[in-house]
Protein backbone atom coordinates (compact mmCIF):
# COMPACT_ATOMS: atom_id res chain seq x y z
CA UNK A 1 14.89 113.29 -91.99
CA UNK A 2 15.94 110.97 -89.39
CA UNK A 3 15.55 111.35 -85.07
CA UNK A 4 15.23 109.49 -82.00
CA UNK A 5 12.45 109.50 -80.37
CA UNK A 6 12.51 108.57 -76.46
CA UNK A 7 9.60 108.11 -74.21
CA UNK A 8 9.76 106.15 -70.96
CA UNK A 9 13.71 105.47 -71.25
CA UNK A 10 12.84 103.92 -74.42
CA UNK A 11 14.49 105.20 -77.57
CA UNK A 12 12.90 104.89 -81.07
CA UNK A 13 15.08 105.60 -84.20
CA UNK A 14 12.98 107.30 -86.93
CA UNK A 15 12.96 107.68 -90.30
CA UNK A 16 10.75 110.29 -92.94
CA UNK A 17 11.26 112.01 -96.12
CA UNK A 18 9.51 115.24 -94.88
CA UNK A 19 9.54 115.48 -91.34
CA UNK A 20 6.55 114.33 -90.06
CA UNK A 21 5.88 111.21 -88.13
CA UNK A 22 3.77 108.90 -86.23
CA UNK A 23 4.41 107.69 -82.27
CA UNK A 24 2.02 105.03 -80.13
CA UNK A 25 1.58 106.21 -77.21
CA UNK A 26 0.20 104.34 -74.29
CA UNK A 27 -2.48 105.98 -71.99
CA UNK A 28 -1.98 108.25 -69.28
CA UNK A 29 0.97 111.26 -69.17
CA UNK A 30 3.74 110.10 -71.28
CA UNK A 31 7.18 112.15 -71.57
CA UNK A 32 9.19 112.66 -74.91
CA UNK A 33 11.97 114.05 -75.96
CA UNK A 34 12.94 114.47 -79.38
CA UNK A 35 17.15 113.89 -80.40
CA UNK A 36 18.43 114.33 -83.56
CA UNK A 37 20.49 111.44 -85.27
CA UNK A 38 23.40 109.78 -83.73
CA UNK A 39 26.18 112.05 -84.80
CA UNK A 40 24.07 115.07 -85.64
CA UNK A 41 26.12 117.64 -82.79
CA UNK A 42 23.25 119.54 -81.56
CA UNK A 43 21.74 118.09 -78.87
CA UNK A 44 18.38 116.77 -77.65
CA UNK A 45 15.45 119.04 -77.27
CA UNK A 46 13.25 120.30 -73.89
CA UNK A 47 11.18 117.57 -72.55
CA UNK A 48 7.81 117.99 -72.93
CA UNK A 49 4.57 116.17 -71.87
CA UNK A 50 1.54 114.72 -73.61
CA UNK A 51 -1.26 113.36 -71.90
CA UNK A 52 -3.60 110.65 -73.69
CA UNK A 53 -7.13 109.27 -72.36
CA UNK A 54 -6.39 105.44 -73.77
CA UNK A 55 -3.57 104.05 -76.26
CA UNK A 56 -3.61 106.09 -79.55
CA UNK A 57 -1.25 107.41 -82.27
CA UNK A 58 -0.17 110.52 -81.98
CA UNK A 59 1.46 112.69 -84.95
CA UNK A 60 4.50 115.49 -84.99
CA UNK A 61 7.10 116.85 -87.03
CA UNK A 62 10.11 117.80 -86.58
CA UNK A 63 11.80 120.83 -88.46
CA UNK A 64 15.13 120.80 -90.15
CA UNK A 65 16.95 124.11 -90.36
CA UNK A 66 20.49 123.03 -90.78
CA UNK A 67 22.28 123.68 -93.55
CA UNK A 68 24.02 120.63 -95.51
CA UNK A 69 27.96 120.70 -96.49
CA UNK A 70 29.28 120.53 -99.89
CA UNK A 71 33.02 119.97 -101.25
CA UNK A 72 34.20 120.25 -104.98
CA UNK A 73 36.98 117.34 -104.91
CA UNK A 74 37.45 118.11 -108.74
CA UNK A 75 39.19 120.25 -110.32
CA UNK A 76 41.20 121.47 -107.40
CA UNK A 77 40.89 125.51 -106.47
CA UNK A 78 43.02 127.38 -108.61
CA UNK A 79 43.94 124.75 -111.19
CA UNK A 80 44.08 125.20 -115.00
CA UNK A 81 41.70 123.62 -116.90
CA UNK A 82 41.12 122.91 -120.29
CA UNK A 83 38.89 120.72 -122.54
CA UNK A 84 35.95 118.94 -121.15
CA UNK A 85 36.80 119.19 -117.35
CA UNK A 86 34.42 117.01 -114.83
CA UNK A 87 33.66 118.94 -111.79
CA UNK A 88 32.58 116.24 -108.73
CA UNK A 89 32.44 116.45 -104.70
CA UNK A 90 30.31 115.41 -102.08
CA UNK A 91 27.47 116.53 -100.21
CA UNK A 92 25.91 115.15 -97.04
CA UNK A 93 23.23 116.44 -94.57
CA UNK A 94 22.19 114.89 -91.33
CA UNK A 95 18.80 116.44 -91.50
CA UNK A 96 16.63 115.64 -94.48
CA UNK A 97 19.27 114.42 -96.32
CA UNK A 98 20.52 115.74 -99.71
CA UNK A 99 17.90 116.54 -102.39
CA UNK A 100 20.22 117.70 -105.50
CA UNK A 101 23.65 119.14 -105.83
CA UNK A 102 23.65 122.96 -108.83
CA UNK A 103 26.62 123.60 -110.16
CA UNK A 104 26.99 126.87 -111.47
CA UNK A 105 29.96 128.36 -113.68
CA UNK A 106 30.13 132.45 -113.04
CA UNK A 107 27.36 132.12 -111.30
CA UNK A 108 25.48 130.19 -114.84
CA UNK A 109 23.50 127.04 -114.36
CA UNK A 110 25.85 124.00 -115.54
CA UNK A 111 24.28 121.49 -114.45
CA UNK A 112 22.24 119.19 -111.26
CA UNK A 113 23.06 116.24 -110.08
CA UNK A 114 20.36 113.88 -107.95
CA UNK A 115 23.36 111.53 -107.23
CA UNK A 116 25.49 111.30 -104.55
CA UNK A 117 28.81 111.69 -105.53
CA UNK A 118 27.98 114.44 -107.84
CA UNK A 119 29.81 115.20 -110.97
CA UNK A 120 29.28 117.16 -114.12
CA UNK A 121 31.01 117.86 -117.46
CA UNK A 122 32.02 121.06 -118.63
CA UNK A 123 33.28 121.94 -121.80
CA UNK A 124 35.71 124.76 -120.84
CA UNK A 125 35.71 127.66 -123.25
CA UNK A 126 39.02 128.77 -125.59
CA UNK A 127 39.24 132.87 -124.05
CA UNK A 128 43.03 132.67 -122.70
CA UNK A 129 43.57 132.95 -119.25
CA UNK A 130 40.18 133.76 -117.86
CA UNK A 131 39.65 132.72 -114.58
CA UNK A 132 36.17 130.88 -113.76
CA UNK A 133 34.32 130.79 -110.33
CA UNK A 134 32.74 126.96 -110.03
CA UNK A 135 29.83 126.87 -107.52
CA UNK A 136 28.21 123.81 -106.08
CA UNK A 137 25.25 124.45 -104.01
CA UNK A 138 23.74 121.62 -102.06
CA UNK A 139 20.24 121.56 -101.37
CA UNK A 140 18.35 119.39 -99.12
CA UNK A 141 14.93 118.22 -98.92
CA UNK A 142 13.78 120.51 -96.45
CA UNK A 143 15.10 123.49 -98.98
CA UNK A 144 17.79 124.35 -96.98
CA UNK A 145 20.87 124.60 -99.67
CA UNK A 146 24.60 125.66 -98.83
CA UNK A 147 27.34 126.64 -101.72
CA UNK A 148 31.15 125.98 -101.85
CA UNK A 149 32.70 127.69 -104.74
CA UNK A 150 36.17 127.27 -106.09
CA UNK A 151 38.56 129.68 -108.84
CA UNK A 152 40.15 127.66 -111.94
């Protein structure tokens, strides 16, 4: 997960895998206010205080409760397939960042991808003219996860 960190008019960009970090902090009353990263559209959080007796670290988290987005780029929604058929897309999250992309067929595991873009094969069965719902559900490292599903 990545932030800013200001205190004193001085901003610090930060970066962690699970939310929790590490700030120096001179002594006496120092202000801080916590911002998401550049590009990540809501906002900066309340001021608040934290008053230290000499120069020391001081340790917080921050929590990330924003879903991430997910596209299927292939096949296209309401395409016909046949064959071995690769199913790909993006994901991105400004949070934690993507952990894995699941894609499902009829709501049946397929597959998980730990690369960004994500793609799969699927061996599409004979049945004539069935129609298939193809679910991609991103999930980032803070476990929040987000599907897109598409109809071949």
């Amino acid at each position: 997960m990545g932030g800013r960190v200001i205190t004193g008019g001085t901003t610090t960009t930060t970066t962690s895998t699970d939310g929790k970090y590490t700030l120096m902090l001179p002594s006496g009353t120092n202000q801080i206010t916590l911002a998401p990263p550049v590009g990540y559209n809501i906002g900066t959080l309340n001021p608040f205080q934290v008053t230290v007796p000499t120069s020391t670290a001081v340790n917080f988290g921050l929590i990330d409760n924003i879903s991430p987005q997910v596209t299927i780029t292939s096949p296209s929604d309401n395409s016909i397939v046949s064959g071995t058929v690769n199913i790909a897309g993006e994901a991105q999250d400004l949070g934690s960042g993507i952990n894995r992309v699941v894609i499902q067929i009829n709501g049946s595991y397929l597959c998980t991808s730990y690369q960004l873009p994500f793609s799969c094969q699927w061996l599409v069965p004979t049945a004539p003219a069935v129609t298939y719902t193809l679910t991609a559900w991103a999930i980032d490292h803070a476990g929040n996860k987000k599907p897109v599903s598409i109809k071949v």
